[in-house]
C-alpha atoms as a PDB file:
ATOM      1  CA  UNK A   1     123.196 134.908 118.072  1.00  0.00           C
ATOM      2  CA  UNK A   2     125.947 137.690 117.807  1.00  0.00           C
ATOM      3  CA  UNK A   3     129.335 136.790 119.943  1.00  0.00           C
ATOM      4  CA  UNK A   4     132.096 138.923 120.454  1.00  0.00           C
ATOM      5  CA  UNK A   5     134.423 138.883 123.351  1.00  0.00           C
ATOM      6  CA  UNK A   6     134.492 142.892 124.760  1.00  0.00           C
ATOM      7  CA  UNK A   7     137.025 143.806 127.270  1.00  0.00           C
ATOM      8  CA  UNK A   8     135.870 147.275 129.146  1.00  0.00           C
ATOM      9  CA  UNK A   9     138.019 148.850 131.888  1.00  0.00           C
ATOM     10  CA  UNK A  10     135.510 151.037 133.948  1.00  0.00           C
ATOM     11  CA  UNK A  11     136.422 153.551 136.725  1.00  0.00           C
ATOM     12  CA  UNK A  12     135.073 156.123 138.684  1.00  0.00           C
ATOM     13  CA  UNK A  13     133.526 157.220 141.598  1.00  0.00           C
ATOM     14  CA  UNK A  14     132.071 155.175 144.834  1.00  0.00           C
ATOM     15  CA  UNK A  15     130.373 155.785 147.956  1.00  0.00           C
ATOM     16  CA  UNK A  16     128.584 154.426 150.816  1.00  0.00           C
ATOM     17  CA  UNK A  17     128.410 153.160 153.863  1.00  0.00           C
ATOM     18  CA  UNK A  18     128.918 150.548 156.271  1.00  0.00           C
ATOM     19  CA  UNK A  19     127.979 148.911 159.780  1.00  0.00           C
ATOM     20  CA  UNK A  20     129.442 145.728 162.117  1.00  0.00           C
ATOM     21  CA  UNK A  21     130.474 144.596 165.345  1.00  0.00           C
ATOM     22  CA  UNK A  22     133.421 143.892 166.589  1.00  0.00           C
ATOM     23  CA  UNK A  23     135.141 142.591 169.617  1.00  0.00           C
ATOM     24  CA  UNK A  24     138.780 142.523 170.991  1.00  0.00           C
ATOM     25  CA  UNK A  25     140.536 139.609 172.963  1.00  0.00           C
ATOM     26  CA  UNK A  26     144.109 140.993 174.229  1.00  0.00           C
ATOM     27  CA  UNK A  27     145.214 142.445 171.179  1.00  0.00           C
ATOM     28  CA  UNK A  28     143.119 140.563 168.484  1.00  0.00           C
ATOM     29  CA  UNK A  29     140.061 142.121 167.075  1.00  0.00           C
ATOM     30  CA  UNK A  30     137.701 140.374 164.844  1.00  0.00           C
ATOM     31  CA  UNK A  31     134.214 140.935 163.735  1.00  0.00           C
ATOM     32  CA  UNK A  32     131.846 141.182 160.644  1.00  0.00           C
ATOM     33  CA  UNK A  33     130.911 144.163 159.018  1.00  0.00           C
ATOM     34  CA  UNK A  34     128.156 145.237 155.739  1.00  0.00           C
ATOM     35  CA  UNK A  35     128.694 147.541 153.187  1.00  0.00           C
ATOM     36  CA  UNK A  36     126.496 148.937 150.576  1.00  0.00           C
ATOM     37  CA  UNK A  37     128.412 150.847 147.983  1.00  0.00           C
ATOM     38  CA  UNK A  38     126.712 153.558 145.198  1.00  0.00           C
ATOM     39  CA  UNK A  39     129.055 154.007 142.220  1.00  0.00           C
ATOM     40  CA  UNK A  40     129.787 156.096 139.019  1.00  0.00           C
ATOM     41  CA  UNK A  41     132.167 153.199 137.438  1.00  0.00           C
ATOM     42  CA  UNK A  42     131.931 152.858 133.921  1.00  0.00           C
ATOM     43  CA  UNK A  43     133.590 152.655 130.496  1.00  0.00           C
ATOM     44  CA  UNK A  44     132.543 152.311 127.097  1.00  0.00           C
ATOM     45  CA  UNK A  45     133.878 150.802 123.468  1.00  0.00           C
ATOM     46  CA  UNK A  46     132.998 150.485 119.681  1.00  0.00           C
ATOM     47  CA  UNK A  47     131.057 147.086 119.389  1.00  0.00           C
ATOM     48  CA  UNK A  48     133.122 144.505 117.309  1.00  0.00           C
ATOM     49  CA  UNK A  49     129.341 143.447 116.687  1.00  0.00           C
ATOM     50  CA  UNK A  50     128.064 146.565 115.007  1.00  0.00           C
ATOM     51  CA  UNK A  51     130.195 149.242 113.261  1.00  0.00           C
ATOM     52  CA  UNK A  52     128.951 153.040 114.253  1.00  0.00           C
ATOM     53  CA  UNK A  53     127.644 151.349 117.507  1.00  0.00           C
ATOM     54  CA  UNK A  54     129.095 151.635 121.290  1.00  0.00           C
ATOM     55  CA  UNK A  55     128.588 149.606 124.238  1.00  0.00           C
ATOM     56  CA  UNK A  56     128.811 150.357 127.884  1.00  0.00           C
ATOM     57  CA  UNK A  57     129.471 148.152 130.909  1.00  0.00           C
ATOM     58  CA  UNK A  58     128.873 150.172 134.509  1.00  0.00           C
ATOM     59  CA  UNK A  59     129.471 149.284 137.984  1.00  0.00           C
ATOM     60  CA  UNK A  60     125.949 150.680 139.304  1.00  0.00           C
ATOM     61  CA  UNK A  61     126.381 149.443 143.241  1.00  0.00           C
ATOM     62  CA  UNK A  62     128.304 146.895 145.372  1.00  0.00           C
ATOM     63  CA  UNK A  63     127.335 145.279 148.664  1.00  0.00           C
ATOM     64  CA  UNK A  64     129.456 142.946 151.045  1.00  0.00           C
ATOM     65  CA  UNK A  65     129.252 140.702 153.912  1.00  0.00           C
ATOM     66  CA  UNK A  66     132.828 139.991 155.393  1.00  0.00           C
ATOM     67  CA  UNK A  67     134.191 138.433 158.127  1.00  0.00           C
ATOM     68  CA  UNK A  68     136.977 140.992 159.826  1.00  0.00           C
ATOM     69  CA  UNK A  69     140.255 140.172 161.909  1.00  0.00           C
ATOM     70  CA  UNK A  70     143.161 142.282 163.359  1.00  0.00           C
ATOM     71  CA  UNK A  71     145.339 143.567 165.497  1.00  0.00           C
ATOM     72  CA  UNK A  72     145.322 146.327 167.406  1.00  0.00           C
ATOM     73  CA  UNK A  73     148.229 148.111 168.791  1.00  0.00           C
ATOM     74  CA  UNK A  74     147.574 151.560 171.230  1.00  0.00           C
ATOM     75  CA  UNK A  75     145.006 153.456 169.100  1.00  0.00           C
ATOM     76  CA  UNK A  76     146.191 151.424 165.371  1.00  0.00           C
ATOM     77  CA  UNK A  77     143.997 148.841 164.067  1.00  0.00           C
ATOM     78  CA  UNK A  78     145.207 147.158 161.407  1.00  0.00           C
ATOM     79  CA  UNK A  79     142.793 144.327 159.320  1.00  0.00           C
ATOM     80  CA  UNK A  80     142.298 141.909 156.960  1.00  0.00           C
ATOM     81  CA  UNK A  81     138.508 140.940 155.552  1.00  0.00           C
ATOM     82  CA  UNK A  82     136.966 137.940 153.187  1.00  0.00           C
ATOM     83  CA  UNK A  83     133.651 137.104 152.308  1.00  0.00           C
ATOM     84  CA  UNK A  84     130.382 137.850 150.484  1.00  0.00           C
ATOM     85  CA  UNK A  85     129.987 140.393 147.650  1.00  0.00           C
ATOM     86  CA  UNK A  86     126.936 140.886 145.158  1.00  0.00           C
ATOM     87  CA  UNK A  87     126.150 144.013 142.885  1.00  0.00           C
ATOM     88  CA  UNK A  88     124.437 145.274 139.471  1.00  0.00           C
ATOM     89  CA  UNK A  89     125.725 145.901 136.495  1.00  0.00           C
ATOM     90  CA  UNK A  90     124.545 147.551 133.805  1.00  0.00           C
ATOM     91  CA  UNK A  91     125.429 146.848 130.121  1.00  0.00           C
ATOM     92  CA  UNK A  92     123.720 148.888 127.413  1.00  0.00           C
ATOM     93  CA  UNK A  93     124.540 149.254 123.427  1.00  0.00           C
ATOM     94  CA  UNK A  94     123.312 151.674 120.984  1.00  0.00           C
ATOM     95  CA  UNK A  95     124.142 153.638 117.613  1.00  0.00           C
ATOM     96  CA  UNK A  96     123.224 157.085 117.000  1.00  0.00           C
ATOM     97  CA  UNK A  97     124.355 157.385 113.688  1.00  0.00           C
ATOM     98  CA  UNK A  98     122.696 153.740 112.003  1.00  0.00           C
ATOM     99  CA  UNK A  99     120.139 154.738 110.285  1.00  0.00           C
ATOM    100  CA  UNK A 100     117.950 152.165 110.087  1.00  0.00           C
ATOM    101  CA  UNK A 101     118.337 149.985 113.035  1.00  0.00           C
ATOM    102  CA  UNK A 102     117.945 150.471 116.655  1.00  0.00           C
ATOM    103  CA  UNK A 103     119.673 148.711 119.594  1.00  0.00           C
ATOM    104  CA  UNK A 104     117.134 148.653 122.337  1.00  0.00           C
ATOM    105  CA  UNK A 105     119.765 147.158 124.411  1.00  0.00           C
ATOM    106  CA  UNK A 106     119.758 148.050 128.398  1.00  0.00           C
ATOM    107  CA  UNK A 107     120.113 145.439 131.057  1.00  0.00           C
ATOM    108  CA  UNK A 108     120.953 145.718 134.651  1.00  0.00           C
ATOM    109  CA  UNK A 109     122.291 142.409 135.722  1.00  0.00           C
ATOM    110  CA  UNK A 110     122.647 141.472 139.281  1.00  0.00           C
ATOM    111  CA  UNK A 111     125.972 139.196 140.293  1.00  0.00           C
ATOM    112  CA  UNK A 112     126.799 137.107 143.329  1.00  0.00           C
ATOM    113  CA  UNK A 113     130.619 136.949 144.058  1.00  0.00           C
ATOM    114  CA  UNK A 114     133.345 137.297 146.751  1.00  0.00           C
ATOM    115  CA  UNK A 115     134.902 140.073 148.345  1.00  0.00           C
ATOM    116  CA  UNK A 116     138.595 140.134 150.334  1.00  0.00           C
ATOM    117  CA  UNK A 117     140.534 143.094 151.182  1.00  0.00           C
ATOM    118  CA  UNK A 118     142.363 145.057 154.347  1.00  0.00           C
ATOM    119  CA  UNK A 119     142.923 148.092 155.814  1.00  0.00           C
ATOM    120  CA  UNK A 120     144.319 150.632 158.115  1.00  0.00           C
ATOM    121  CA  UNK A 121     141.996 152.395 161.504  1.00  0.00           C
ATOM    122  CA  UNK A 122     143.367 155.032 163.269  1.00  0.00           C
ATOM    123  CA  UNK A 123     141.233 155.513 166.772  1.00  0.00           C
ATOM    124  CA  UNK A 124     141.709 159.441 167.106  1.00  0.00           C
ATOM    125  CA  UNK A 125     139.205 160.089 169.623  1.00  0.00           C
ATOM    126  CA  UNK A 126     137.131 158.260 172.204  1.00  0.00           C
ATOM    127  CA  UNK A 127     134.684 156.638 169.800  1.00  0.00           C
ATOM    128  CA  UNK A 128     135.791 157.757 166.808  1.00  0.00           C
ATOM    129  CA  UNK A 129     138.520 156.593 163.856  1.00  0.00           C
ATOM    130  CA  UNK A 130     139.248 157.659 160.695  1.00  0.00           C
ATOM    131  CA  UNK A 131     140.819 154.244 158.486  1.00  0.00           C
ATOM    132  CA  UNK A 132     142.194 153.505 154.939  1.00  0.00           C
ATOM    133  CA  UNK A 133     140.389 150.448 153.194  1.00  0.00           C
ATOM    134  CA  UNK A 134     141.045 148.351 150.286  1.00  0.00           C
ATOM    135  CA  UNK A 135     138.068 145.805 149.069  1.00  0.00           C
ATOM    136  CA  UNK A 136     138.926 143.806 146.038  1.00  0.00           C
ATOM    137  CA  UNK A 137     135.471 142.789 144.823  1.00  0.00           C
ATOM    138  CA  UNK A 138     135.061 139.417 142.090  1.00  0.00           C
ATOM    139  CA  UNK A 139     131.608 139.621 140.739  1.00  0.00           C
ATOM    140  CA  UNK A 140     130.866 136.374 138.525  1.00  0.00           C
ATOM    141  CA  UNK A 141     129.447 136.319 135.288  1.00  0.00           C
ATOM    142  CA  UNK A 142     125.814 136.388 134.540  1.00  0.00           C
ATOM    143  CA  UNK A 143     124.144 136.284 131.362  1.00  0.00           C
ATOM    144  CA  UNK A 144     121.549 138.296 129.618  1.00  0.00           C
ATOM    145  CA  UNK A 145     120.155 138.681 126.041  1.00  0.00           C
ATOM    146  CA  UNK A 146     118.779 141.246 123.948  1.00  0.00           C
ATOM    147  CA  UNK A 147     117.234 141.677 120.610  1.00  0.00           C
ATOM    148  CA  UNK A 148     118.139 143.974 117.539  1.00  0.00           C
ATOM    149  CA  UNK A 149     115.450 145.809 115.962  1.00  0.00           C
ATOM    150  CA  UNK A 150     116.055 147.021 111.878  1.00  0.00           C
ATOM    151  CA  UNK A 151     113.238 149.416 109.838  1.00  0.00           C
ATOM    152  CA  UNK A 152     110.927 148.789 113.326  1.00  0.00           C
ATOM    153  CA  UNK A 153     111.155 145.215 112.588  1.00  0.00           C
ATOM    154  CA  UNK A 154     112.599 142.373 114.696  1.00  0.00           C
ATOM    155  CA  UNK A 155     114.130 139.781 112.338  1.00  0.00           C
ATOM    156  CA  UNK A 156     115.182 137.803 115.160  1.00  0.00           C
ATOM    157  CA  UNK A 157     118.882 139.011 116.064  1.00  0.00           C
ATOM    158  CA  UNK A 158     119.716 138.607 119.204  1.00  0.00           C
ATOM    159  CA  UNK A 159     122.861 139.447 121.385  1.00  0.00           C
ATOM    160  CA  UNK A 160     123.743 137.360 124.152  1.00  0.00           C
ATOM    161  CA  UNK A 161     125.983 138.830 126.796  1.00  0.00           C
ATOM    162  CA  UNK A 162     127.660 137.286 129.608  1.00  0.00           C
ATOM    163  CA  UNK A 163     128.774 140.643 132.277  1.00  0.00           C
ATOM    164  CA  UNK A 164     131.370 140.393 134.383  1.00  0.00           C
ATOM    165  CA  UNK A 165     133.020 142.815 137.222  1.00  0.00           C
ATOM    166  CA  UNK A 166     136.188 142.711 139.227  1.00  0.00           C
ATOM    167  CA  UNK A 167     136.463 146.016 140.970  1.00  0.00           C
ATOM    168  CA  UNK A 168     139.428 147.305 143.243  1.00  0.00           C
ATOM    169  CA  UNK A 169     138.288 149.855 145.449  1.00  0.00           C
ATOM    170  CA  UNK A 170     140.199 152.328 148.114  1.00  0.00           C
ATOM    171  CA  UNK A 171     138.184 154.147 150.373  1.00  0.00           C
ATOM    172  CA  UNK A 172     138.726 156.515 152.944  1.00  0.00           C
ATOM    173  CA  UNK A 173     136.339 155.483 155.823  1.00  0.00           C
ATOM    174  CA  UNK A 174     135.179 157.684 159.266  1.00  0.00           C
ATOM    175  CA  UNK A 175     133.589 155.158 162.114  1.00  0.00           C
ATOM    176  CA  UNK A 176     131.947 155.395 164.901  1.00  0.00           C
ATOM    177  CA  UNK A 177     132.040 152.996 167.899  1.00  0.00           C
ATOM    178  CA  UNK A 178     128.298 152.212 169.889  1.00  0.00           C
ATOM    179  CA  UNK A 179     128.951 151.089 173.487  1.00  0.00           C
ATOM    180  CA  UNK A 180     132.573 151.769 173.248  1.00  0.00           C
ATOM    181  CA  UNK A 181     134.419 152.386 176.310  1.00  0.00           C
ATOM    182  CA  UNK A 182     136.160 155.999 176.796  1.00  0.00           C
ATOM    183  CA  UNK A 183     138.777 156.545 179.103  1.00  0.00           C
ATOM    184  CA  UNK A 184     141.982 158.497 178.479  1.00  0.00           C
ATOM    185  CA  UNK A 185     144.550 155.246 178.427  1.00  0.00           C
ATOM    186  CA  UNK A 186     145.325 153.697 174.714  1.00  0.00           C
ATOM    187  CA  UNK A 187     141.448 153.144 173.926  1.00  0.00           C
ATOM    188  CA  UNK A 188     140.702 149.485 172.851  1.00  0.00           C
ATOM    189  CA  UNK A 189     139.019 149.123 169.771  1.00  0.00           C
ATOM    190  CA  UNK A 190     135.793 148.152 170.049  1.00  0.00           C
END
């Protein structure tokens, strides 16, 4: 077993989309929405393992489960969310220039976590809004192992890695309201 503590600081791209239901009593609005996120979030670093090698951590997707409340005030919404986040990783280490040892390392790793966050909605038309979200997601560790292969022979070398993701992600986010009522007064959110 190989063990090295690797800190990687990925970032990128996201997208995706996202569906709920929610209600409004008075002013209060709360609800539950899902979200399945695609995403380009990566970095990579020299292994402390393996000279002349790199590894890579990426954020492949994100989904969520939360629980929303607000309040809403003429056609503002303003949130806060918790609950349930899972995703995939993907952790993967090689080295071009050894000559006589691969690293036949690639593992996508799936991770249960939490999810909490807030946001803006602006209601700009009958059914429509266009909002500002933050999602801080916390995706546990999980472990996986791999083995290191030298001259086409495995002597028995293995990594073990335990992946881990936090992500912080702000997204700019268009709804649309089913069943919502349009009328020309401040519109409720629905």
């Amino acid at each position: 077993r190989i063990g090295n503590d690797v800190s990687l600081s990925p970032n990128g791209l996201f997208g995706g989309g996202q569906v709920g239901m929610q209600r409004q009593s008075g002013a209060f609005v709360y609800g539950i929405e899902a979200s399945l996120v695609g995403s380009d979030i990566d970095d990579r670093v020299r292994s402390p393992r393996i000279s002349r090698a790199t590894e890579r951590l990426s954020l492949t997707s994100v989904h969520t489960v939360v629980g929303k409340i607000g309040y809403a005030r003429d056609a503002i919404l303003a949130y806060i969310k918790a609950g349930y986040a899972g995703g995939t990783t993907d952790f993967s280490a090689e080295c071009a220039p050894c000559r006589n040892m691969k690293l036949p390392i690639d593992r996508d790793t799936y991770h249960k976590g939490f999810a909490f966050g807030g946001g803006i909605d602006w209601r700009f038309k009958d059914n429509w809004s266009l909002g500002l979200d933050y999602t801080h997601v916390d995706l546990r560790g999980n472990e996986s192992t791999g083995t290191y292969s030298f001259n086409g022979r495995t002597p028995g070398v293995t990594g073990t890695f335990n992946t881990r993701a936090d992500a912080d992600m702000v997204g700019v986010r268009l709804n649309y309201y089913f069943g919502a009522v349009a009328d020309r007064s401040p519109a409720p959110l629905k």
